[in-house]
Protein backbone atom coordinates (compact mmCIF):
# COMPACT_ATOMS: atom_id res chain seq x y z
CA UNK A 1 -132.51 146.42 120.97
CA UNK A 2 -130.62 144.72 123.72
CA UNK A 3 -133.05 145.06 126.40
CA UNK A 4 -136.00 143.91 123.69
CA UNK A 5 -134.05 140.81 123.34
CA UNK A 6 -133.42 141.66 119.80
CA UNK A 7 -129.70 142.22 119.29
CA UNK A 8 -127.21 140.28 121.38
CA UNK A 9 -128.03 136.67 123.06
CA UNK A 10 -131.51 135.54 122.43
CA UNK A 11 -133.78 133.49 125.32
CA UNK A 12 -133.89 129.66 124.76
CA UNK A 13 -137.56 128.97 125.25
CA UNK A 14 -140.94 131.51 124.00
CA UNK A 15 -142.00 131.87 127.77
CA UNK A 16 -139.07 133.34 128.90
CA UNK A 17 -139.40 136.15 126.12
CA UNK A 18 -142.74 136.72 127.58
CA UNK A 19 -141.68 136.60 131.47
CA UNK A 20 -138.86 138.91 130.61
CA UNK A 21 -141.10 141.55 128.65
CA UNK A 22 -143.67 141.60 131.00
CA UNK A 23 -146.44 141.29 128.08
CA UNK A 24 -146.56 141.07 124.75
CA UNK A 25 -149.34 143.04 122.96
CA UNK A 26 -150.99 140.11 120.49
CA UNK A 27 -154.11 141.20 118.84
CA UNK A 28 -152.81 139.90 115.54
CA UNK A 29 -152.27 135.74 116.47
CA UNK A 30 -149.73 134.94 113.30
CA UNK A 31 -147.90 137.70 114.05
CA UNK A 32 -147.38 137.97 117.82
CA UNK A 33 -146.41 134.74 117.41
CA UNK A 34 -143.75 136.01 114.99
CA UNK A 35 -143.10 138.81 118.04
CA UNK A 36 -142.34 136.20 120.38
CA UNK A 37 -139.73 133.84 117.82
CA UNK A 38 -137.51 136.19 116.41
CA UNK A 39 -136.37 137.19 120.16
CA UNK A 40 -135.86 133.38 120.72
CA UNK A 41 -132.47 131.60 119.89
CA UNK A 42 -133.96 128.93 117.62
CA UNK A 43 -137.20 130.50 115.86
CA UNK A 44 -140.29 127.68 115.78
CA UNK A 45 -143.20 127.80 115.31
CA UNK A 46 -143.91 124.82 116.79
CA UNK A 47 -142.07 125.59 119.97
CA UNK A 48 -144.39 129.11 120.43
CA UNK A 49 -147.52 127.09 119.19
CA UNK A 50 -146.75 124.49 121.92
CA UNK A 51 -145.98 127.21 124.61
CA UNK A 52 -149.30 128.56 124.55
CA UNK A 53 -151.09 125.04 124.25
CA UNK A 54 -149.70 123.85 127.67
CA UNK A 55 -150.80 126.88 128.87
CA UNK A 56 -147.30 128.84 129.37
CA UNK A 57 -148.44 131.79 127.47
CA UNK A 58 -151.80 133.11 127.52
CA UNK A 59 -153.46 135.35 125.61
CA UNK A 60 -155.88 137.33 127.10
CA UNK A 61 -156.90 141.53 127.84
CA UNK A 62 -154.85 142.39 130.31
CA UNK A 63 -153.68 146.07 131.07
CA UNK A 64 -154.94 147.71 128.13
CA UNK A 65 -158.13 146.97 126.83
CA UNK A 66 -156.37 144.97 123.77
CA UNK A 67 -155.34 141.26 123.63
CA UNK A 68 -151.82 140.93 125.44
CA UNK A 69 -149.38 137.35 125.96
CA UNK A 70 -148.36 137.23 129.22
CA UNK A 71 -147.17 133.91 131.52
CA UNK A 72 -149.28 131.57 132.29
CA UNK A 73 -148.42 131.74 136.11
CA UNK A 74 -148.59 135.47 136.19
CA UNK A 75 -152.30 135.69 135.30
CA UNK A 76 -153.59 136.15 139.23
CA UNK A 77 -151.06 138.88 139.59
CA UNK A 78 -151.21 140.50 136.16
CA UNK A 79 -155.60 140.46 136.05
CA UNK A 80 -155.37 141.52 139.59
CA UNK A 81 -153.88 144.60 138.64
CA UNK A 82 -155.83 145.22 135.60
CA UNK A 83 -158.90 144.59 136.89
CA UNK A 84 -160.42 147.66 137.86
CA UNK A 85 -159.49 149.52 135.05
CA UNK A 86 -160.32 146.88 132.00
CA UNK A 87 -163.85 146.89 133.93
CA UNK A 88 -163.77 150.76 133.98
CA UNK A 89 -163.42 150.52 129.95
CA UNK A 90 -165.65 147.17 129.21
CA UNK A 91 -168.76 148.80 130.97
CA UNK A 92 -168.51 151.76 128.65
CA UNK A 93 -167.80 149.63 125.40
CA UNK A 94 -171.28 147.50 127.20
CA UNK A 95 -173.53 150.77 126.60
CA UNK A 96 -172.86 150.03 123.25
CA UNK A 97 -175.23 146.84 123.68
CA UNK A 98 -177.59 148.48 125.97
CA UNK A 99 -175.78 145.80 128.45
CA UNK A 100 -174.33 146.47 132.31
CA UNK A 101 -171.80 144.75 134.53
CA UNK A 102 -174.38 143.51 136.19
CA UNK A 103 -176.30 141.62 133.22
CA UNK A 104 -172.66 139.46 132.49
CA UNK A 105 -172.38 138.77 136.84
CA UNK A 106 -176.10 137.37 135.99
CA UNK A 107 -174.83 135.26 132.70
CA UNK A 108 -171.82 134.15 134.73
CA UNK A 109 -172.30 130.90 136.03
CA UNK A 110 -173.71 129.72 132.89
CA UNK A 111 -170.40 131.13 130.66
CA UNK A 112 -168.67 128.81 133.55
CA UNK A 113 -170.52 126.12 133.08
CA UNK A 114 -170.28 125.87 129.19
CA UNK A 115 -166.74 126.30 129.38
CA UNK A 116 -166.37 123.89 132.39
CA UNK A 117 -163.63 120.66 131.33
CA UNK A 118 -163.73 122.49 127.53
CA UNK A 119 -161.78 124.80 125.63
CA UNK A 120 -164.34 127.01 123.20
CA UNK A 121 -164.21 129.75 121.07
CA UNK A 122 -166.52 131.94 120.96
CA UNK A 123 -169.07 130.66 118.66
CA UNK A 124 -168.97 127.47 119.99
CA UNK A 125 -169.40 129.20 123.76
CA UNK A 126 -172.72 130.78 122.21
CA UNK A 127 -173.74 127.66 120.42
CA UNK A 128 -173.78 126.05 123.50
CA UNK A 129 -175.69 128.82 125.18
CA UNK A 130 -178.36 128.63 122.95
CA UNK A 131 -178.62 125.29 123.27
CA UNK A 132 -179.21 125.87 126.82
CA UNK A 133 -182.11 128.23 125.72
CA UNK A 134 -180.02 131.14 126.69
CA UNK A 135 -180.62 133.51 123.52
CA UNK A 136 -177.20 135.77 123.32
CA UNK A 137 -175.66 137.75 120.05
CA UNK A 138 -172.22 136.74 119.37
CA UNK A 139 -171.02 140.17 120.47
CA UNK A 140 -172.86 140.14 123.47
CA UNK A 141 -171.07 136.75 124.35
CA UNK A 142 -167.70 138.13 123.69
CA UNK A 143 -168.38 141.03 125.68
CA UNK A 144 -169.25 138.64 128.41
CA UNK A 145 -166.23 136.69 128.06
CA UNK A 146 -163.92 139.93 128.25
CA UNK A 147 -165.65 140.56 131.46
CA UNK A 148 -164.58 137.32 132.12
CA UNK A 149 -161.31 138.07 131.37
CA UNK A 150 -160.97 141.05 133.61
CA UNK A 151 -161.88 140.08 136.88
CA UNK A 152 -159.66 136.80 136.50
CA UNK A 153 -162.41 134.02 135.77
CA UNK A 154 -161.80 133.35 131.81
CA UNK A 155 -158.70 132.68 130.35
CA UNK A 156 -157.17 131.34 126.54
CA UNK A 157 -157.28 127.61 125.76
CA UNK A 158 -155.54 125.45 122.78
CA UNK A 159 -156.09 127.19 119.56
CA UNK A 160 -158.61 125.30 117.30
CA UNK A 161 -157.87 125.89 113.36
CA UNK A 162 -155.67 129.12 114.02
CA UNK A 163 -159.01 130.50 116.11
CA UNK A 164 -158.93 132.00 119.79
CA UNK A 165 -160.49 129.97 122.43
CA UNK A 166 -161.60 130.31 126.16
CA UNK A 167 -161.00 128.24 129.16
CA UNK A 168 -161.52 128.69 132.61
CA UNK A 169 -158.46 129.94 134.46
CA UNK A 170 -159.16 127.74 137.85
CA UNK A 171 -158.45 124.52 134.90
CA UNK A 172 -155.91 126.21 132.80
CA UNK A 173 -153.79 127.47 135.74
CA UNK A 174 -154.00 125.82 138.83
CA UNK A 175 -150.63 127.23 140.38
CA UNK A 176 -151.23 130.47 139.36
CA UNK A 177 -148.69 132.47 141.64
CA UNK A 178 -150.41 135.12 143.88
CA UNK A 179 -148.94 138.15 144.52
CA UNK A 180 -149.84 141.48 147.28
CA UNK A 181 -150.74 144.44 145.11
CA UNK A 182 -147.52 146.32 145.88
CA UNK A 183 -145.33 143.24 145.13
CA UNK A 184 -147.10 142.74 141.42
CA UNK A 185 -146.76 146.73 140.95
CA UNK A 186 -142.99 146.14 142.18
CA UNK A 187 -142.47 142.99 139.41
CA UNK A 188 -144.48 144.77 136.48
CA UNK A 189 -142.31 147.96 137.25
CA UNK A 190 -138.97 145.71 137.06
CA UNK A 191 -140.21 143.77 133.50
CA UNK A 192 -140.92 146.48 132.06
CA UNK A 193 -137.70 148.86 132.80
CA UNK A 194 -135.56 145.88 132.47
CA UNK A 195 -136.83 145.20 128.71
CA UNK A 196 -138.22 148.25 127.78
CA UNK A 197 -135.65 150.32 129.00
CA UNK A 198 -134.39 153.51 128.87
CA UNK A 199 -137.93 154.46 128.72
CA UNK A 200 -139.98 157.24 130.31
CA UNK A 201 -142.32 157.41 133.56
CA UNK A 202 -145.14 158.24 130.54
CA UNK A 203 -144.04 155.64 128.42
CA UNK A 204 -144.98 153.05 131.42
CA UNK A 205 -147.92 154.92 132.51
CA UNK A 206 -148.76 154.45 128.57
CA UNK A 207 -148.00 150.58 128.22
CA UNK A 208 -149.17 149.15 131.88
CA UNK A 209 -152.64 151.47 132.04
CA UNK A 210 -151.48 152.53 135.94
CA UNK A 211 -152.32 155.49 137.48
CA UNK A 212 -149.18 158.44 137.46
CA UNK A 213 -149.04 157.82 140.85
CA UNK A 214 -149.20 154.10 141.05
CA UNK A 215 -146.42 153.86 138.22
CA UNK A 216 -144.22 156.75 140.22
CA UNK A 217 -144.75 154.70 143.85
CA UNK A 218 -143.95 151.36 142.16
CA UNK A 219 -140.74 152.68 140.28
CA UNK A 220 -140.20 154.72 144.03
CA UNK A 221 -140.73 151.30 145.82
CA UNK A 222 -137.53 149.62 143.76
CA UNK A 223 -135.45 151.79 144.95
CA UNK A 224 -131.24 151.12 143.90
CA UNK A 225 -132.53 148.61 141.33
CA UNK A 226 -133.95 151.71 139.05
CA UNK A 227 -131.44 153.95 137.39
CA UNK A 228 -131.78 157.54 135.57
CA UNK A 229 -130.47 159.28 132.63
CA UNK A 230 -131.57 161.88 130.75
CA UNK A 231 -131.20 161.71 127.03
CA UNK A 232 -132.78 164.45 124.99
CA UNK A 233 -134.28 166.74 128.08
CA UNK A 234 -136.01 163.79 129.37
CA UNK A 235 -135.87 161.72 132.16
CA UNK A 236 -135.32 157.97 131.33
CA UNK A 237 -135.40 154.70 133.59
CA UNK A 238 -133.70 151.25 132.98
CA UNK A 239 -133.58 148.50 135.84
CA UNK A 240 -130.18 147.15 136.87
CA UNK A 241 -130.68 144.02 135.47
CA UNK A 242 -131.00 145.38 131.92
CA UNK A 243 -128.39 143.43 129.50
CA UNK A 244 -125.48 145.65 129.09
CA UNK A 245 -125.36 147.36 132.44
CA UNK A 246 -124.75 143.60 134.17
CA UNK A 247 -122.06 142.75 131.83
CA UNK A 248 -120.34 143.43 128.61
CA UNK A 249 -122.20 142.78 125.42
CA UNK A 250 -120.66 142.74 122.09
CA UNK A 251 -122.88 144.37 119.40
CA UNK A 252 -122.30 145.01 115.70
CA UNK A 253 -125.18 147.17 115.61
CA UNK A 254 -124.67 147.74 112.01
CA UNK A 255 -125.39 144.34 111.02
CA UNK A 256 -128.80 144.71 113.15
CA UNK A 257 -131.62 143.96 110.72
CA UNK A 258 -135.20 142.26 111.35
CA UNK A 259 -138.28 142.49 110.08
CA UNK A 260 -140.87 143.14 113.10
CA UNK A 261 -144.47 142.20 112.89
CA UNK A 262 -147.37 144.63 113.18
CA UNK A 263 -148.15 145.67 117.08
CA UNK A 264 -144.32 144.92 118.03
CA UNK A 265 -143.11 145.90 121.30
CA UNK A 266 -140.39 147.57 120.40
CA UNK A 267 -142.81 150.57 118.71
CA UNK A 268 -145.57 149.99 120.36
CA UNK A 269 -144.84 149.89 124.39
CA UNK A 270 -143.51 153.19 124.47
CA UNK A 271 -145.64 156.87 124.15
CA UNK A 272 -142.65 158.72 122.26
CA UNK A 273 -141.63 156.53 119.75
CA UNK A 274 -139.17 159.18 117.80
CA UNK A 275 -136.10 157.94 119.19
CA UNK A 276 -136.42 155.15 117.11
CA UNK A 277 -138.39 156.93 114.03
CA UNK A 278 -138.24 159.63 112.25
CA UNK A 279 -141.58 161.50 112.65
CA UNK A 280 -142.09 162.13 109.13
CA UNK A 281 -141.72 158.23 108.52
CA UNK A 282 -144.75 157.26 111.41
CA UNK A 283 -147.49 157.56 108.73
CA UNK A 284 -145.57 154.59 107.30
CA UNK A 285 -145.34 152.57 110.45
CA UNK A 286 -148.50 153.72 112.42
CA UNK A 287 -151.77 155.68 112.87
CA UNK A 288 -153.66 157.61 114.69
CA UNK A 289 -155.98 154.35 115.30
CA UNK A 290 -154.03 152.75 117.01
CA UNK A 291 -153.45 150.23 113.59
CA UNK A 292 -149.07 149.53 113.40
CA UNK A 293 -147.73 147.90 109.95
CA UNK A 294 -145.27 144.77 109.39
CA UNK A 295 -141.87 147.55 109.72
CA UNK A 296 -138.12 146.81 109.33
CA UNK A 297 -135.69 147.99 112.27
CA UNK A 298 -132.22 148.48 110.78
CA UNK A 299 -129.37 149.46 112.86
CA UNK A 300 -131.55 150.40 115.70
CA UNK A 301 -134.23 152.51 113.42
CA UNK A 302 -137.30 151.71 112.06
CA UNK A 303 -136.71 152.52 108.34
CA UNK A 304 -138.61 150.75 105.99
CA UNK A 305 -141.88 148.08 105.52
CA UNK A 306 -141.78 144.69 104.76
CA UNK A 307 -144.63 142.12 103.87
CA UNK A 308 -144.68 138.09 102.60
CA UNK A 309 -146.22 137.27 99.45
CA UNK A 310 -148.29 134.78 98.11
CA UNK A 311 -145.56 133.04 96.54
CA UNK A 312 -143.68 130.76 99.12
CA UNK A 313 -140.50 132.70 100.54
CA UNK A 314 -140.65 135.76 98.63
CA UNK A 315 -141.09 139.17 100.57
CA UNK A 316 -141.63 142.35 99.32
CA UNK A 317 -139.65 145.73 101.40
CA UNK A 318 -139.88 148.98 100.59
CA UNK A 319 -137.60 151.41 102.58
CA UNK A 320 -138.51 155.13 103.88
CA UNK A 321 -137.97 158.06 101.97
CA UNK A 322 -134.15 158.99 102.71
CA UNK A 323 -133.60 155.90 104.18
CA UNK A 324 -130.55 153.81 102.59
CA UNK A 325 -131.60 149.94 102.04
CA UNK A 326 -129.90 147.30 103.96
CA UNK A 327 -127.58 145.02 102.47
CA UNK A 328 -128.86 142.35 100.20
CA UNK A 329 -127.20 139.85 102.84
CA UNK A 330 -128.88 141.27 105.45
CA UNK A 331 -132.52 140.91 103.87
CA UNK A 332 -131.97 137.64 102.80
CA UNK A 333 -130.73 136.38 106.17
CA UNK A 334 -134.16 138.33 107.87
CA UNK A 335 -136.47 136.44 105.31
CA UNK A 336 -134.65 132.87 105.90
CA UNK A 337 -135.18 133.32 109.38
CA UNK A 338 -138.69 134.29 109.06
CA UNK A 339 -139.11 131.07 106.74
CA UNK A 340 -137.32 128.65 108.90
CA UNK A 341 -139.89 130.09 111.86
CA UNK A 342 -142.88 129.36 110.08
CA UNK A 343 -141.91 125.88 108.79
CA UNK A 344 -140.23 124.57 112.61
């Protein structure tokens, strides 16, 4: 919880929660925005909202084949490592359209040109195709446009009625830090044992898509910044910059109550996920599709589900099977600060 910027002092701005995670899986927009404010001191809306219009965050398919926020400077660095594999994966998901790597290289510099200056979603990108005579599916567009993603060209631009839209990373990002491939390996090995941590070699392998061997040179290559434990017969890894090993931290881990969005990292970014869940209690919080539900982490467990109703700052929760509910105090504090959030 302390390392996931959860319990304990929160960041002061949205894109340092991002730069100090690493990424931030975000398939769902409301809620990975939600993801991204309740690990920041004063939770707005407005303040993620404006993070990712300037261009801050980004949202983009990066690592795994699934929409991710990362930093807007980190996108040369971050695609550069993701590149080959995301490729790897969108050529097979192309079969699917009887369409090749080589057909999107050929509808390239017209996707650039269409989103040259503009920021588009996707119907609007094919719109403007077809006004160019270029016939294209919407599907076949998108699938174009995660290509894009992938090998760097195509990036997220300002949000247009709560809808996704592209922009051309040379516009969105001029400075756009570059990095040699051992130095990003190095940096997404330290954000991810510094904020995920304790965590596994497999649960890194799991949430950056590297190679075994290219996750065990990178953690190698940090050397006396990467400490081991072994809890439970396994081998865990936190960075020494993790909160609580660089200074004392004052808990009350009993008062620890939130309600996390679907897709949070805190579940998600980790292959064993039963140090924080019961595994009769997954089913609840997770399936075998890869679909994770609105969950409530209480004293360091994920014990129950939460959800907002239709009726303006009312929530429904429902807690686990053997699990004791929380405090009335402590629910009613989670759903004011989810309120506040969505109205700031």
């Amino acid at each position: 919880m302390l390392s996931q910027g959860i319990a304990g002092p929160r960041f002061e701005k949205p894109e340092e929660v991002v730069e100090w995670m690493g990424a931030m899986q975000a398939q769902d927009i409301r809620a990975a925005k939600w993801a991204v404010g309740l690990r920041i001191a004063n939770p707005s809306l407005t303040a993620v909202q404006e993070a990712l219009d300037t261009g801050r965050i980004l949202r983009l398919h990066v690592m795994r084949p699934t929409w991710h926020y990362i930093p807007g400077r980190d996108i040369k660095w971050m695609t550069g490592l993701s590149t080959k594999g995301l490729l790897s994966k969108f050529r097979f998901y192309a079969k699917h359209f009887s369409l090749t790597e080589e057909d999107f290289l050929r509808s390239k510099p017209q996707i650039e040109e269409v989103l040259s200056g503009q920021h588009l979603t996707s119907l609007e990108v094919l719109e403007q195709l077809h006004s160019k005579g270029i016939a294209l599916d919407e599907p076949i567009v998108k699938m174009y446009l995660s290509f894009g993603e992938a090998d760097g060209t195509v990036c997220s631009g300002i949000e247009k009625n709560g809808k996704h839209t592209y922009a051309l990373t040379c516009e969105r990002i001029p400075d756009a830090i570059e990095l040699s491939h051992e130095e990003a390996l190095a940096e997404l090995t330290r954000r991810y044992f510094r904020s995920h941590g304790p965590a596994t070699l497999e649960d890194f392998v799991w949430w950056s898509a590297l190679s075994i061997g290219e996750a065990r040179n990178a953690i190698a290559s940090l050397g006396t910044e990467m400490i081991t434990e072994r809890y439970n017969d396994r081998e865990m890894l936190i960075h020494a910059s993790s909160p609580g090993l660089v200074g004392e931290v004052d808990i009350d881990e009993k008062n620890v109550f939130q309600f996390l969005p679907p897709f949070d990292e805190y579940l998600i970014s980790y292959k064993n996920r039963l140090d924080c869940i019961k595994e009769s209690h997954t089913k609840y919080a997770y399936n075998n599709f890869g679909i994770f539900q609105s969950v409530i982490l209480h004293q360091g467990r994920i014990t129950g589900n939460w959800r907002k109703t239709s009726k303006k700052g009312v929530f429904d929760t429902s807690f686990f099977p053997g699990c004791r509910p929380a405090a009335k105090k402590l629910i009613e504090k989670a759903i004011k600060e989810c309120v506040l959030f969505h109205e700031s």
